[in-house]
Protein backbone atom coordinates (compact mmCIF):
# COMPACT_ATOMS: atom_id res chain seq x y z
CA UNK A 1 114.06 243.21 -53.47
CA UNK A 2 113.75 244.12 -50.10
CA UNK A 3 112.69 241.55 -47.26
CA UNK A 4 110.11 242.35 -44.73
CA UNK A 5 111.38 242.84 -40.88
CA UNK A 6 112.35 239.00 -39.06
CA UNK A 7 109.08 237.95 -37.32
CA UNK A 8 108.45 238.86 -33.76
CA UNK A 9 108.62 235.31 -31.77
CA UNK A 10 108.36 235.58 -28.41
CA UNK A 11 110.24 233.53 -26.24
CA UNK A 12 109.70 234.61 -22.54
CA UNK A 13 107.47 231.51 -21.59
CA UNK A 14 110.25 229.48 -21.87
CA UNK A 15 112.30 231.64 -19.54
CA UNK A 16 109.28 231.92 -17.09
CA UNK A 17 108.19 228.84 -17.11
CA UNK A 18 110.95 227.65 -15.04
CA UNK A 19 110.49 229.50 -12.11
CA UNK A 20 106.82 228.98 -11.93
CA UNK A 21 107.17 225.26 -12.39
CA UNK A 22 109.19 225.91 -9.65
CA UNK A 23 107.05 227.82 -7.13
CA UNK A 24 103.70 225.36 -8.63
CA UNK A 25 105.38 221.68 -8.46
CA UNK A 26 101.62 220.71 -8.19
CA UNK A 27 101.67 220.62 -11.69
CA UNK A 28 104.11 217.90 -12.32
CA UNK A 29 101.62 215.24 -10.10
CA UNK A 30 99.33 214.16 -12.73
CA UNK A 31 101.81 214.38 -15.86
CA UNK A 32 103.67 211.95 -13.19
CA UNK A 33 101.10 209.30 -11.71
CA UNK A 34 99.97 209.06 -15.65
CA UNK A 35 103.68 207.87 -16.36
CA UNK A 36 103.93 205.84 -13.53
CA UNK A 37 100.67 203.86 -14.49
CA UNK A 38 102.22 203.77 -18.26
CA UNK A 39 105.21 202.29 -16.63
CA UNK A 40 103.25 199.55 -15.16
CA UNK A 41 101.05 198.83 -18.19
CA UNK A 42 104.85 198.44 -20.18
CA UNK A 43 105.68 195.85 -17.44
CA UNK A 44 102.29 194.13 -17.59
CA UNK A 45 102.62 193.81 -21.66
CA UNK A 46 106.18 193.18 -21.24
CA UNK A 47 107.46 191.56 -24.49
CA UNK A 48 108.33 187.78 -23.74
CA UNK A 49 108.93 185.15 -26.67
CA UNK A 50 108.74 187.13 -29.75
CA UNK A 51 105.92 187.01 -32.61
CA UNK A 52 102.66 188.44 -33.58
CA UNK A 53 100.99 188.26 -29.82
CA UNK A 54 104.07 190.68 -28.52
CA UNK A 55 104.04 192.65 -30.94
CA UNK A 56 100.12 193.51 -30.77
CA UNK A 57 100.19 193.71 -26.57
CA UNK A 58 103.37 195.95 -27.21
CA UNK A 59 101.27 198.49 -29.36
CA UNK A 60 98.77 198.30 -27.03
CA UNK A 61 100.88 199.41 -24.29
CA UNK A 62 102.64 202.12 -26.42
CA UNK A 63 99.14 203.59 -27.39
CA UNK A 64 98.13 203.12 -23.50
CA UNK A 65 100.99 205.07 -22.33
CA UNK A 66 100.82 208.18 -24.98
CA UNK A 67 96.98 208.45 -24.02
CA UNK A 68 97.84 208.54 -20.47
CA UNK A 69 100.99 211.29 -21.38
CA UNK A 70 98.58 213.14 -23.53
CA UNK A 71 96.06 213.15 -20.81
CA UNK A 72 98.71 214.06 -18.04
CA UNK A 73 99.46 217.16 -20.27
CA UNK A 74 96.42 218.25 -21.12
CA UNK A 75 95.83 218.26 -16.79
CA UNK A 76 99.32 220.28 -16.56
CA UNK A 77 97.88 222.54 -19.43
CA UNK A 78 95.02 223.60 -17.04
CA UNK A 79 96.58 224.09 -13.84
CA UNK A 80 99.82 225.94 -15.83
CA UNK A 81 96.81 228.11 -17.17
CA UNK A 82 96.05 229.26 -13.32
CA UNK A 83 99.85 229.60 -12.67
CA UNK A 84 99.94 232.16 -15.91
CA UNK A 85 97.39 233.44 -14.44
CA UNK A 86 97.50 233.75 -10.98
CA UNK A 87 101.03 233.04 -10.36
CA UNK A 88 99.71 229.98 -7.75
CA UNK A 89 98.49 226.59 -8.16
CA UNK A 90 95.46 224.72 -6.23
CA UNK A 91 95.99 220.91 -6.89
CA UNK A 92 92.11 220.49 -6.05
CA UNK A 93 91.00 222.91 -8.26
CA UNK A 94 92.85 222.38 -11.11
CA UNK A 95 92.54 218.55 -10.84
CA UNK A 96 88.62 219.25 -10.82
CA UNK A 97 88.56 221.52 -13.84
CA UNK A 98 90.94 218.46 -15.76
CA UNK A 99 88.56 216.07 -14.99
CA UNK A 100 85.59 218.17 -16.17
CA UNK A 101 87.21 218.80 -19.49
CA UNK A 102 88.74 215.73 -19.25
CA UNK A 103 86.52 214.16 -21.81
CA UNK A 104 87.55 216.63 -24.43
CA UNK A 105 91.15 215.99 -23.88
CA UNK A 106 91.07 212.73 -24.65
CA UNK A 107 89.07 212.85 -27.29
CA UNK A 108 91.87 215.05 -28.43
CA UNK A 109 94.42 212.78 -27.40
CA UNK A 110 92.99 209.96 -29.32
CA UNK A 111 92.82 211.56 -32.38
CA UNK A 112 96.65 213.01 -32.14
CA UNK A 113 97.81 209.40 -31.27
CA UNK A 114 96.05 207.70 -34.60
CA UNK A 115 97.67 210.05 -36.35
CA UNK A 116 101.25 209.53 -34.81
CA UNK A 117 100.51 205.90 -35.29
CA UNK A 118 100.11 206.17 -38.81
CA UNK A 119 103.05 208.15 -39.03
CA UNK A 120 105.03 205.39 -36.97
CA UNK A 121 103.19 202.77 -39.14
CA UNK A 122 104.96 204.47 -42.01
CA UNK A 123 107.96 205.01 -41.05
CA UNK A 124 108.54 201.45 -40.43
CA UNK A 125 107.49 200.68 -44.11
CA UNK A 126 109.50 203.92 -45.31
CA UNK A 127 112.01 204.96 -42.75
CA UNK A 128 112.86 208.61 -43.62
CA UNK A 129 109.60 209.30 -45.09
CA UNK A 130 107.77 208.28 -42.39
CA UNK A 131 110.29 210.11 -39.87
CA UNK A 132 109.49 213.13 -41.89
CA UNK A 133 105.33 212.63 -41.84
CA UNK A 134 105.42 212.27 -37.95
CA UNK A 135 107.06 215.70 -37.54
CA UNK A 136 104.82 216.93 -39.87
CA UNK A 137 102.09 215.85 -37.71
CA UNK A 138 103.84 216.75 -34.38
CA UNK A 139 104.30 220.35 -35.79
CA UNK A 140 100.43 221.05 -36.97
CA UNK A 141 99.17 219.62 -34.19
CA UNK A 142 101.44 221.03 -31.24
CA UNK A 143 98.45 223.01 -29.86
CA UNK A 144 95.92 220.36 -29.82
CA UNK A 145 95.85 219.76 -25.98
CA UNK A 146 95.91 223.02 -24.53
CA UNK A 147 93.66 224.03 -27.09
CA UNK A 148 91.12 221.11 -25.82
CA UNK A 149 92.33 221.69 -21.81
CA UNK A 150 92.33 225.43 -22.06
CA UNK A 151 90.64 226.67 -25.03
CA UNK A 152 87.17 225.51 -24.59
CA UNK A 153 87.10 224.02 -27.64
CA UNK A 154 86.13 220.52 -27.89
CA UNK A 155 88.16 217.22 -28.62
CA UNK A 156 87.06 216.65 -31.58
CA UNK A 157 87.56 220.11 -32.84
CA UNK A 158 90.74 220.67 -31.23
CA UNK A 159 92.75 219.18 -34.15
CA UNK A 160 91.67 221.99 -36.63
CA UNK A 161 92.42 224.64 -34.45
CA UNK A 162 95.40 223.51 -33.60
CA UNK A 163 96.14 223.48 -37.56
CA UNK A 164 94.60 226.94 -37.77
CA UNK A 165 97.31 228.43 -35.31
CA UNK A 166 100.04 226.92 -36.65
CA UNK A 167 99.18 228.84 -39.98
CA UNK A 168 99.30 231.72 -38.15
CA UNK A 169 102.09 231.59 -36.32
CA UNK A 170 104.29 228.62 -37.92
CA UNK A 171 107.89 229.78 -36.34
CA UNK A 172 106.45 229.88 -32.86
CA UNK A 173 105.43 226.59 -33.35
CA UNK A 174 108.29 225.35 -35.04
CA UNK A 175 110.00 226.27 -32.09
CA UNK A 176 107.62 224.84 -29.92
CA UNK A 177 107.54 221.47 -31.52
CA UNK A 178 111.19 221.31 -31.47
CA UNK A 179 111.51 222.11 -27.87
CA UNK A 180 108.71 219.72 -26.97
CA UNK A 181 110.23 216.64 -29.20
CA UNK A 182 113.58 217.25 -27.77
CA UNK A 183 112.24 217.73 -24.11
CA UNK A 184 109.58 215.17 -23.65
CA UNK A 185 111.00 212.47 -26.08
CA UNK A 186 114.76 212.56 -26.19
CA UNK A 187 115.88 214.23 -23.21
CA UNK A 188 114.10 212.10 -20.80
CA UNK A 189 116.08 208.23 -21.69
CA UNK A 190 119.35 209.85 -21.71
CA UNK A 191 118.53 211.54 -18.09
CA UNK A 192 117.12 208.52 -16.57
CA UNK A 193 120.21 205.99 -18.50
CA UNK A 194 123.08 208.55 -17.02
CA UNK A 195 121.09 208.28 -13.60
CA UNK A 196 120.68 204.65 -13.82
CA UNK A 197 124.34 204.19 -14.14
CA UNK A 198 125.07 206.24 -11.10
CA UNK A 199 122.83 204.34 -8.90
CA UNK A 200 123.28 201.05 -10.72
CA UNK A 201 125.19 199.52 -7.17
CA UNK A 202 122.39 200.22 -5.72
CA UNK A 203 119.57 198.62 -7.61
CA UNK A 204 120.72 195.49 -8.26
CA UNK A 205 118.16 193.29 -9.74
CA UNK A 206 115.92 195.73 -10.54
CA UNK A 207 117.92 198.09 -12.89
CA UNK A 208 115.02 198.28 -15.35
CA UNK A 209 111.95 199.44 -13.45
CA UNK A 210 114.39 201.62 -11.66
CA UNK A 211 115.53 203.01 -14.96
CA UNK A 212 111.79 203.39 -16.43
CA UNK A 213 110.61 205.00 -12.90
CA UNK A 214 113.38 207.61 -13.81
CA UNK A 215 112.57 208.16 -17.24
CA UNK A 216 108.67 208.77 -15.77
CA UNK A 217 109.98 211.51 -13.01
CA UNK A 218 112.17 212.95 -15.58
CA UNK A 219 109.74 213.31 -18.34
CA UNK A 220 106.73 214.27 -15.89
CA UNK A 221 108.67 217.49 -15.06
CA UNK A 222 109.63 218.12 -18.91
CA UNK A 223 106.11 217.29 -20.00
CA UNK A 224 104.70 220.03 -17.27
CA UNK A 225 107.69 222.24 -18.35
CA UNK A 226 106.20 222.35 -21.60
CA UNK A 227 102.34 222.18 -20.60
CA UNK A 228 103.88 226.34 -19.10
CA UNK A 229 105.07 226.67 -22.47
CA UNK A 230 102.51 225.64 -24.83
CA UNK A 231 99.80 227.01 -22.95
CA UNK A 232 101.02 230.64 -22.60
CA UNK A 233 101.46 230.39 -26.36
CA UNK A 234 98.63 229.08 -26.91
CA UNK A 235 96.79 231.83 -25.27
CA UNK A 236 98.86 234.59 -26.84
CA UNK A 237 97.34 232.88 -29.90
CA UNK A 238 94.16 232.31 -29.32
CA UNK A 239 93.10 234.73 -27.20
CA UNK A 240 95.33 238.05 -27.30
CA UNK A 241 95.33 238.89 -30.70
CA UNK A 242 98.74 239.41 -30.71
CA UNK A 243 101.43 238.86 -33.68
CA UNK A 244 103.79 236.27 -33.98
């Protein structure tokens, strides 16, 4: 039996994205301040004590802090849309067009965080099977927020056409999923922890925040690095007609 040709995935936004993340650091401001503030809200709901109380202000603050990433992507999705684009970045204008669709994108946001949090609510009753559901959803709903920030499409639709592109094109999101979960997620702690150590003389008495305002510059620039990413693919999706 003889196999079809290897499908076509194309990988250039990943190459130039850096450069233009480069020329446009505009792009990382928002994906930043919304860290900073989920930094804050970890240190106001700071676990103290133990027992039912922390553990409900702790989930609180996790959910506050992936809204506030989710929302500081979708922002990054529309001004990396103008850098694709245009090859330049206005901070004003592309902060104005986030905050017009901004209401879609977090509707978006919400609905991709209950469904994490179900898969996180699982995997603490299952372990591996509930691992194994989150990347599940991660994977079929990797274009949700550019789809929202850039694809006119609104929040509460965004889901299903997220799911619809995936189907079409399930290796280039593979790929993107895995290069998002290891960017945004595990990349960042081990950055900011091999940092921390360096400057550790430095910061004594305050190694923590130190450590968490690390892990927020480091992950704002790999959350905007893959804003470039997702939203060039995205559009090649959505908008080109071309094959994956």
């Amino acid at each position: 039996m003889r196999r079809g040709p290897a499908p076509d995935v194309d990988l250039s936004p990943y190459v130039g994205a850096i450069p233009l993340l480069v020329r446009n650091p505009t792009i990382i401001v928002v994906p930043l301040l919304m860290s900073v503030i989920g930094v804050l809200f970890g240190q106001l709901f700071s676990p103290y004590g133990g027992g039912l109380l922390t553990e409900a202000t702790g989930g609180i603050a996790a959910l506050i802090a992936l809204l506030l990433d989710f929302f500081g992507m979708g922002a990054a999705c529309v001004m990396a849309d103008d850098a694709w684009r245009g090859g330049r970045v206005s901070f004003d204008s592309g902060w104005t067009e986030a905050r017009r669709r901004g209401g879609d994108i977090l509707m978006a946001a919400i609905g991709v965080s209950l469904l994490l949090s179900v898969g996180q609510y699982v995997s603490n009753l299952f372990g591996g099977v509930g691992i194994i559901l989150m990347a599940v959803i991660a994977f079929f709903l990797i274009f949700t927020i550019p789809a929202a920030a850039v694809g006119g499409i609104p929040g509460g639709a965004a889901i299903q056409v997220s799911i619809d592109r995936v189907r079409s094109a399930p290796l280039a999101a593979g790929i993107a999923t895995a290069a998002t979960i290891v960017l945004v997620l595990f990349v960042p702690p081990q950055a900011a922890l091999f940092l921390g150590t360096l400057i550790a003389p430095y910061t004594a008495g305050s190694d923590v925040i130190v450590a968490s305002l690390l892990k927020a510059l480091i992950q704002s620039i790999t959350i905007s690095y893959m804003a470039l990413v997702l939203t060039k693919t995205y559009s090649e999706l959505a908008f080109s007609g071309r094959r994956w």
